[in-house]
N, C-alpha and C. Protein backbone atom coordinates (compact mmCIF):
# COMPACT_ATOMS: atom_id res chain seq x y z
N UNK A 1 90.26 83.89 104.54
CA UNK A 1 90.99 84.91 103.84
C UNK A 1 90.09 85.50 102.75
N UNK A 2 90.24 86.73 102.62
CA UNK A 2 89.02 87.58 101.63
C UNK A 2 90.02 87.47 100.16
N UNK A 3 89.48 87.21 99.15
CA UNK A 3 89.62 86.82 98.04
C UNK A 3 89.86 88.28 97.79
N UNK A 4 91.42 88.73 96.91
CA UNK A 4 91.48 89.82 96.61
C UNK A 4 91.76 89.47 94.63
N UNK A 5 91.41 90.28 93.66
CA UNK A 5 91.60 90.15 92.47
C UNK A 5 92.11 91.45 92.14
N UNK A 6 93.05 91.49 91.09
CA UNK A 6 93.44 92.48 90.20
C UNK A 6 93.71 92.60 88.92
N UNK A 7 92.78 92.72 87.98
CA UNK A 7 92.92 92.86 86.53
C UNK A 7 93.71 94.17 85.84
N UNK A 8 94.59 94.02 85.20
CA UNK A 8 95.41 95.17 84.67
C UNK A 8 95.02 94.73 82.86
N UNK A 9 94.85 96.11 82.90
CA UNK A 9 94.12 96.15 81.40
C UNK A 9 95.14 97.39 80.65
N UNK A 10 95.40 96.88 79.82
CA UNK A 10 96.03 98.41 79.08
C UNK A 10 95.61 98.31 77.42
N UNK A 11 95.55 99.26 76.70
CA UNK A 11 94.90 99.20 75.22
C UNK A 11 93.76 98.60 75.14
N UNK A 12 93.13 98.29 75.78
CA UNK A 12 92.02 97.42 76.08
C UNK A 12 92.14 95.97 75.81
N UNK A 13 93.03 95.41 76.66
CA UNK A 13 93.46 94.45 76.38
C UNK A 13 93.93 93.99 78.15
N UNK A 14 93.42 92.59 78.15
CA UNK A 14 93.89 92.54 79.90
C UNK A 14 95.10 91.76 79.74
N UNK A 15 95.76 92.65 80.62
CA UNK A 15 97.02 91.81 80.80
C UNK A 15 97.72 91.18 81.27
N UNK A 16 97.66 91.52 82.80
CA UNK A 16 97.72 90.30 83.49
C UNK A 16 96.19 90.10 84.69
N UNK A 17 96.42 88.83 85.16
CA UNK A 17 95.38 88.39 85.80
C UNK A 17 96.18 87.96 87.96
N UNK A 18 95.55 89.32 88.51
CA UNK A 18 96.63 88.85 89.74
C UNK A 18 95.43 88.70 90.66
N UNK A 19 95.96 87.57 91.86
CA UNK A 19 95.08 87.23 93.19
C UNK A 19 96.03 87.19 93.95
N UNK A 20 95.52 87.35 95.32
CA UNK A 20 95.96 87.10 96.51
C UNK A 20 96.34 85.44 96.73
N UNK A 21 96.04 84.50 96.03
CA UNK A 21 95.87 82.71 96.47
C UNK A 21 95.73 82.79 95.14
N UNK A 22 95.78 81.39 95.17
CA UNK A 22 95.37 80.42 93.69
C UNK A 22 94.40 80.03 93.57
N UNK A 23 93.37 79.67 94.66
CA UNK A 23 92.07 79.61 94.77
C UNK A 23 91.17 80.03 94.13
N UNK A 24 91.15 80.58 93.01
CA UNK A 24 90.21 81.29 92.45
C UNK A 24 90.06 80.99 90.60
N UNK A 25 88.78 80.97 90.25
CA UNK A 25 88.62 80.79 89.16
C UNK A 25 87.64 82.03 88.12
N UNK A 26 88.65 82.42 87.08
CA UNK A 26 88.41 83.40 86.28
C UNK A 26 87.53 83.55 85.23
N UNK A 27 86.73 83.73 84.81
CA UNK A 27 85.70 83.98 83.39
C UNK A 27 85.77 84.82 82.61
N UNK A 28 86.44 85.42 81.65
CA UNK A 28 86.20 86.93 81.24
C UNK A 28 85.09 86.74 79.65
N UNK A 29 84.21 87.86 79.86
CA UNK A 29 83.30 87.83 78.70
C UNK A 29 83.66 88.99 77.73
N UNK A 30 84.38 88.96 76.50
CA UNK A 30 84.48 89.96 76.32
C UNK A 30 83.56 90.03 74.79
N UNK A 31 82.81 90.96 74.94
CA UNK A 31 81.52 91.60 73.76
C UNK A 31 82.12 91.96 72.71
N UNK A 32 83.48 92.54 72.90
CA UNK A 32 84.23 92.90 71.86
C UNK A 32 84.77 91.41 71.04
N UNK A 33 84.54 90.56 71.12
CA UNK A 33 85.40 89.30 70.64
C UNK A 33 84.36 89.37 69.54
N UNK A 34 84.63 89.26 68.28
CA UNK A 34 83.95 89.33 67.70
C UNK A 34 83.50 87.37 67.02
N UNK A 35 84.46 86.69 67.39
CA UNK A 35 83.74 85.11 67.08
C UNK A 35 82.84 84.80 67.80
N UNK A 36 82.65 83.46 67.57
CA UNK A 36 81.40 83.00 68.53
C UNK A 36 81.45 82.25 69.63
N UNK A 37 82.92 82.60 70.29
CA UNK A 37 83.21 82.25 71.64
C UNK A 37 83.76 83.12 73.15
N UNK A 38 82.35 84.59 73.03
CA UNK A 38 83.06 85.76 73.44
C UNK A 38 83.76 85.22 74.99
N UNK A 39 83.16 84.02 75.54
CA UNK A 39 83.35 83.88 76.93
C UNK A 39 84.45 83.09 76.98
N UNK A 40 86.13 83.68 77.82
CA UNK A 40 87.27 83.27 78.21
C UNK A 40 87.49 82.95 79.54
N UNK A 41 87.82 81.15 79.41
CA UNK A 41 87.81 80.60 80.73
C UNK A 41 89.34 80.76 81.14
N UNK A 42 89.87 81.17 82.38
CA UNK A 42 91.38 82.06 82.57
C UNK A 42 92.03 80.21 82.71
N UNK A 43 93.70 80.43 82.89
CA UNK A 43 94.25 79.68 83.44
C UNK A 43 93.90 79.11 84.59
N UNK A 44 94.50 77.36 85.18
CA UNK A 44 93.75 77.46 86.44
C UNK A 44 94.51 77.95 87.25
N UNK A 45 95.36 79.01 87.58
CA UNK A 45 95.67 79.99 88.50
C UNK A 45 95.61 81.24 87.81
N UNK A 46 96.04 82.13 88.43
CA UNK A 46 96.57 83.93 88.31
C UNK A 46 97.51 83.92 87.42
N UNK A 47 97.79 84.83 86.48
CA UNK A 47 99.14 85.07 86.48
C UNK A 47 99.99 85.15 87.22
N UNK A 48 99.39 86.46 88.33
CA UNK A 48 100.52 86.71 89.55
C UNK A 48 100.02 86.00 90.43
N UNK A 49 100.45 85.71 91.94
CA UNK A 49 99.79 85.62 93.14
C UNK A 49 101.28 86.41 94.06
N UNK A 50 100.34 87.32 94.65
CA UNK A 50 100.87 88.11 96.00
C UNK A 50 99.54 88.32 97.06
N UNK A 51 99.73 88.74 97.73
CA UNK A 51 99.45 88.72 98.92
C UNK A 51 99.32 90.23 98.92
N UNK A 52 100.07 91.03 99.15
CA UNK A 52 100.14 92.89 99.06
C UNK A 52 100.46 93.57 97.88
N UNK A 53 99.06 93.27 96.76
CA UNK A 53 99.45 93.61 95.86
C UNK A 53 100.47 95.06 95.09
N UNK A 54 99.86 95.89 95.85
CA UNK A 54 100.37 97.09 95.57
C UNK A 54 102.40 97.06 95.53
N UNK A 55 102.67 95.95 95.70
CA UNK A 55 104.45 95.64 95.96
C UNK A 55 104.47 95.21 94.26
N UNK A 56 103.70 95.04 93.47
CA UNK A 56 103.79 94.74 91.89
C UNK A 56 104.31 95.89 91.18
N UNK A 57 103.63 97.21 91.94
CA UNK A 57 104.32 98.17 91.05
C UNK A 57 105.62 98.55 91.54
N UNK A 58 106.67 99.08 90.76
CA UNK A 58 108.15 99.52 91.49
C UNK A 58 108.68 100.31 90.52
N UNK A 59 107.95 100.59 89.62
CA UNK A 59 108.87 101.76 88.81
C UNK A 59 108.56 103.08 89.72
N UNK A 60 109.74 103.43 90.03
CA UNK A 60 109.73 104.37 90.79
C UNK A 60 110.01 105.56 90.28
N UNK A 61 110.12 106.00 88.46
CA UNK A 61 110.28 106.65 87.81
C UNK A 61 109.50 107.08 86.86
N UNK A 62 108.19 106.41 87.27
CA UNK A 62 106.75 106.48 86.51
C UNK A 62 106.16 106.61 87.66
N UNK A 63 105.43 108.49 87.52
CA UNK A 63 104.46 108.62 88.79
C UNK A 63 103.15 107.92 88.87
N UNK A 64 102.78 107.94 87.17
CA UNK A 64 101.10 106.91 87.54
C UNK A 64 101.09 105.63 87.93
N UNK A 65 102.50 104.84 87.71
CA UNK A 65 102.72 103.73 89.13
C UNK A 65 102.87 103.51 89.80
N UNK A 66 103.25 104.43 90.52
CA UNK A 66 103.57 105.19 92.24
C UNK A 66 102.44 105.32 92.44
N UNK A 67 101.44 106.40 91.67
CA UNK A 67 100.02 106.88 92.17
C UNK A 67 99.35 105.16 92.07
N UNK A 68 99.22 104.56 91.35
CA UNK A 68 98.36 103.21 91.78
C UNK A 68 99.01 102.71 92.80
N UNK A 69 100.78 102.14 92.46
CA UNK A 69 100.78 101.75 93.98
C UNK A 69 100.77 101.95 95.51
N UNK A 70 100.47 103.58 95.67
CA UNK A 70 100.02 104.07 96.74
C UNK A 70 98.28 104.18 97.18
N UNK A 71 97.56 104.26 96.12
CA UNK A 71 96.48 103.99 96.21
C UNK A 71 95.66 102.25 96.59
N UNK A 72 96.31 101.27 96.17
CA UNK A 72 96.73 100.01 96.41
C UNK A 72 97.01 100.03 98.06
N UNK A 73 97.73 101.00 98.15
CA UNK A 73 98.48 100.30 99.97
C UNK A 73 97.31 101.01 100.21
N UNK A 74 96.72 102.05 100.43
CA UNK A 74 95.97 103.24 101.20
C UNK A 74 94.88 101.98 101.25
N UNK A 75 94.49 101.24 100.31
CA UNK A 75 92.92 100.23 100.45
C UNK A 75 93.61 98.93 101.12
N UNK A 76 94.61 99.03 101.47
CA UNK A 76 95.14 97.57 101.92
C UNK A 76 94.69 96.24 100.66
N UNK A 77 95.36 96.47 99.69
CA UNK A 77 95.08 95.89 98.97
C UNK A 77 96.49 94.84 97.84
C-alpha cells in the first residue's frame, strides 16, 4: 500500500496530521520555533487515518472545501 500523507496547515500553524494507515512516522522541523528544539517528533499515529482522504472535507457550503475536496478525488487521494 503507497503511503499517502496530508498536512493541513492554516495561520501557519499545522493542524492536523492525516495518513492513509498508522504506519507512519512524522518529524516536523519548524525554523520558525524560535527555542532550541526546532525539530517536532509527531504522535505515534496521525491525527486522522482514512483511506480516501478527500471524504474529510464536507462543508458543502464553503467552496474552497469543495475545491480541495474535489481536487483530492481528481489525484485519487
Amino acid at each position: 500500500m503507497e503511503t499517502k500523507i496530508l498536512i493541513i496547515v492554516s495561520g501557519g500553524i499545522v493542524q492536523q496530521i492525516c495518513a492513509n494507515h498508522e504506519n507512519v512516522k512524522i518529524v516536523i522541523v519548524d525554523y520558525d520555533d524560535q527555542s532550541d528544539e526546532p525539530v517536532h517528533v509527531s504522535p505515534s499515529v496521525p491525527d486522522v487515518i482514512e483511506k480516501d482522504m478527500y471524504k474529510l472535507f464536507t462543508d458543502k457550503s464553503d467552496p474552497v472545501e469543495m475545491e480541495i475536496r474535489d481536487t483530492l478525488k481528481d489525484i485519487k487521494f
